[in-house]
Protein backbone atom coordinates (compact mmCIF):
# COMPACT_ATOMS: atom_id res chain seq x y z
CA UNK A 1 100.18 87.93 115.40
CA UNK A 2 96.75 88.20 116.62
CA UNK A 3 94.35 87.08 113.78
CA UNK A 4 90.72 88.64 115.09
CA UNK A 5 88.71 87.53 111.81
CA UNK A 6 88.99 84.97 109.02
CA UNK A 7 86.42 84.43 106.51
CA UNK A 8 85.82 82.95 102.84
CA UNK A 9 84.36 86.62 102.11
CA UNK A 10 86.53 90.18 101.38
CA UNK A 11 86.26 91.88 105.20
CA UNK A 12 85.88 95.44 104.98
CA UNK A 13 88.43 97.04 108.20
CA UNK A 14 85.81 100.10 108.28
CA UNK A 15 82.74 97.67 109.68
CA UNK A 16 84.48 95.92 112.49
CA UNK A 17 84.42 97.21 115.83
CA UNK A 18 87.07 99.52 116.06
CA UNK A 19 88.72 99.37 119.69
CA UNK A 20 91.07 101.65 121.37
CA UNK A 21 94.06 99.27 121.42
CA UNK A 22 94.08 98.84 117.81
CA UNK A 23 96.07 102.40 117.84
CA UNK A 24 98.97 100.55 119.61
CA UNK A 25 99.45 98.32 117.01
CA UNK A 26 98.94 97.67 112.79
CA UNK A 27 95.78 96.62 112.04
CA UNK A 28 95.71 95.06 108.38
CA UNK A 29 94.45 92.46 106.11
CA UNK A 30 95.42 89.81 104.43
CA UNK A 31 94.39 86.98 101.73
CA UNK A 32 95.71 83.97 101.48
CA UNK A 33 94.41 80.43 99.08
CA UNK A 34 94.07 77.21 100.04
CA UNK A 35 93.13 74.31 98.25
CA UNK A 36 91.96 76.57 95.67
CA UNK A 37 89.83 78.81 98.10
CA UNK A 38 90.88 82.37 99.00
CA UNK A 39 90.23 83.38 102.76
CA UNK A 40 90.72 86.92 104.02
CA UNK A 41 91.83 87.61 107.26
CA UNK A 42 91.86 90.90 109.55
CA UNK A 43 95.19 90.64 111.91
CA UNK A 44 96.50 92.77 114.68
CA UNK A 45 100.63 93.22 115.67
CA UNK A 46 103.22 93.28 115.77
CA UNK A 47 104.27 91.58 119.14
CA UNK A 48 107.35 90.51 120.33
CA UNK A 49 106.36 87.80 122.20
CA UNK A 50 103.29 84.85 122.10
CA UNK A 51 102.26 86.09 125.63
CA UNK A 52 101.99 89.40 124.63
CA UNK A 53 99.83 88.54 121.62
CA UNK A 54 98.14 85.95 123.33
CA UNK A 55 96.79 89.02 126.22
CA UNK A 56 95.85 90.81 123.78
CA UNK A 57 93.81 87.78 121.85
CA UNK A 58 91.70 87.37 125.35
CA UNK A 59 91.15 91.40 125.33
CA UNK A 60 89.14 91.55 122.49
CA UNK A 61 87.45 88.19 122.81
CA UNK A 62 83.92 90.06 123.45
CA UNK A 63 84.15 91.37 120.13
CA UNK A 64 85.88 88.83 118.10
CA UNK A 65 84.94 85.27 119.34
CA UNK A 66 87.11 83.94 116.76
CA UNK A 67 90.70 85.59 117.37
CA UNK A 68 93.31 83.39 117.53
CA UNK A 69 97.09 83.95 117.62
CA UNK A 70 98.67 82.80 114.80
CA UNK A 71 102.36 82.85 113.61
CA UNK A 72 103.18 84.83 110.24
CA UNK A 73 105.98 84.69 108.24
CA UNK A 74 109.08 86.97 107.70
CA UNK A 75 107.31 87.48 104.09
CA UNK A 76 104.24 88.75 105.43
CA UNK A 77 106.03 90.51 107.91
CA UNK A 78 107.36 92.32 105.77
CA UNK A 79 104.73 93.09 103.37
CA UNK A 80 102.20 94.20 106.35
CA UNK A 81 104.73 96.43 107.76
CA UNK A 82 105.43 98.10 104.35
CA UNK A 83 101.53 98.47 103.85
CA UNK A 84 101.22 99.96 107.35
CA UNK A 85 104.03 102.61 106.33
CA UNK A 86 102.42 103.83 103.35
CA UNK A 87 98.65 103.99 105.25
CA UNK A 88 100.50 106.15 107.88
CA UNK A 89 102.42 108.22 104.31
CA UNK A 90 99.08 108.85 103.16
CA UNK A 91 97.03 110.10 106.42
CA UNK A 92 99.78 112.38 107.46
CA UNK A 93 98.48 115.98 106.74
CA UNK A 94 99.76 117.17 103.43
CA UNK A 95 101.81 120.56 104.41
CA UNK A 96 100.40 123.49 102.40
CA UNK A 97 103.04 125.08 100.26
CA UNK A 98 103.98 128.91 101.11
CA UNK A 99 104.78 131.45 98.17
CA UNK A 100 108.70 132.54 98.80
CA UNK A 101 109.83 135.91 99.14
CA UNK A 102 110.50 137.74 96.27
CA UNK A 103 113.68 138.53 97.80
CA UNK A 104 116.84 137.13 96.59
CA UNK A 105 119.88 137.34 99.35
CA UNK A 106 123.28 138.06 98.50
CA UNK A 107 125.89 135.40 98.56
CA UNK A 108 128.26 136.34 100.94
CA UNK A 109 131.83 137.50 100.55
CA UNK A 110 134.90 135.69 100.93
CA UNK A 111 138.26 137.47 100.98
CA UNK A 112 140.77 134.82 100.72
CA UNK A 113 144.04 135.72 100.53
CA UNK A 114 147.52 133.27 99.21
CA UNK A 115 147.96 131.79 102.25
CA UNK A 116 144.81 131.13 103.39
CA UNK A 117 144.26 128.99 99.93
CA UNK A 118 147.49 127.43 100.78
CA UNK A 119 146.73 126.24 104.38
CA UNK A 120 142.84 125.18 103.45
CA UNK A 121 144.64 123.68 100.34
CA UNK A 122 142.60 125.41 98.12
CA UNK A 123 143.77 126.73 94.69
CA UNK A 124 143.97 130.26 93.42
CA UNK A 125 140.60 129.32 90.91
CA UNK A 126 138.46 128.12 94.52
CA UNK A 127 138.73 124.34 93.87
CA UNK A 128 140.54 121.34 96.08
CA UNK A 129 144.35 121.60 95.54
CA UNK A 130 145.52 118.23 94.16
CA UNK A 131 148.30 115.76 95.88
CA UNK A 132 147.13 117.24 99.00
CA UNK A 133 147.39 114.96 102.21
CA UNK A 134 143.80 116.51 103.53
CA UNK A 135 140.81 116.01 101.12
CA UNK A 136 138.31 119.48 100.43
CA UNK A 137 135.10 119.39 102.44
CA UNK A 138 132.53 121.96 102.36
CA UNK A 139 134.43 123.59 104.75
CA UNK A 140 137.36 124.11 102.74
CA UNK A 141 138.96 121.16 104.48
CA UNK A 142 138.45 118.25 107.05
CA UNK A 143 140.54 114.96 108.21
């Protein structure tokens, strides 16, 4: 994990310089207490290796002279990637519902005769024979 800020103050994500490589990975924040002190922290991943976070850590040196790469926990892991899913949720365009037809189609016909009941193992009233060997799918049957 790439940590690019840490302060003893909330950090706002909208005022930090917001580079292009960000988009490659989740950019969130996090706040953590020690001694009795709560720091918050802007970090960058998710990588799959050091060396891969660590390239990225000397990238955006110029405008974070303080990033360090910093190991994270399966709990925080976690929890970042489940806040990244919902912050992608909620910017996805929200699809504009379309007033249906008016028009109601007919259900189709089915003619089925004795033996086709018998060899889909269907009864005479539409529903699954019982004992059979096969089991009813919506199909009328499967293996």
């Amino acid at each position: 994990m790439v940590q690019l800020s840490w302060a003893s103050q909330r950090i706002d994500p909208s005022e930090i310089t917001q580079l292009a490589i960000f988009q490659a990975y989740a950019l969130y924040t996090v706040t953590l207490a020690r001694a009795g002190v709560r720091y918050y922290g802007i970090r960058l991943g998710f990588f799959t290796s050091a060396i891969s976070a660590r390239q990225v850590a000397l990238y955006v040196r110029s405008e974070f002279p303080e990033v360090a790469v910093v190991p994270i926990s399966e709990r925080e892991y976690a929890r970042a990637r489940e806040m990244v899913t919902q912050r992608e949720i909620r910017a996805r365009p929200q699809a504009v519902p379309t007033a249906a037809p008016d028009i109601t189609p007919e259900a189709p016909v089915s003619e089925t005769t004795e033996n086709d009941r018998n060899d889909r193992n269907v009864g005479a009233d539409g529903e699954c024979a019982a004992g059979s060997i096969r089991s009813c799918g919506d199909d009328g049957y499967h293996n």
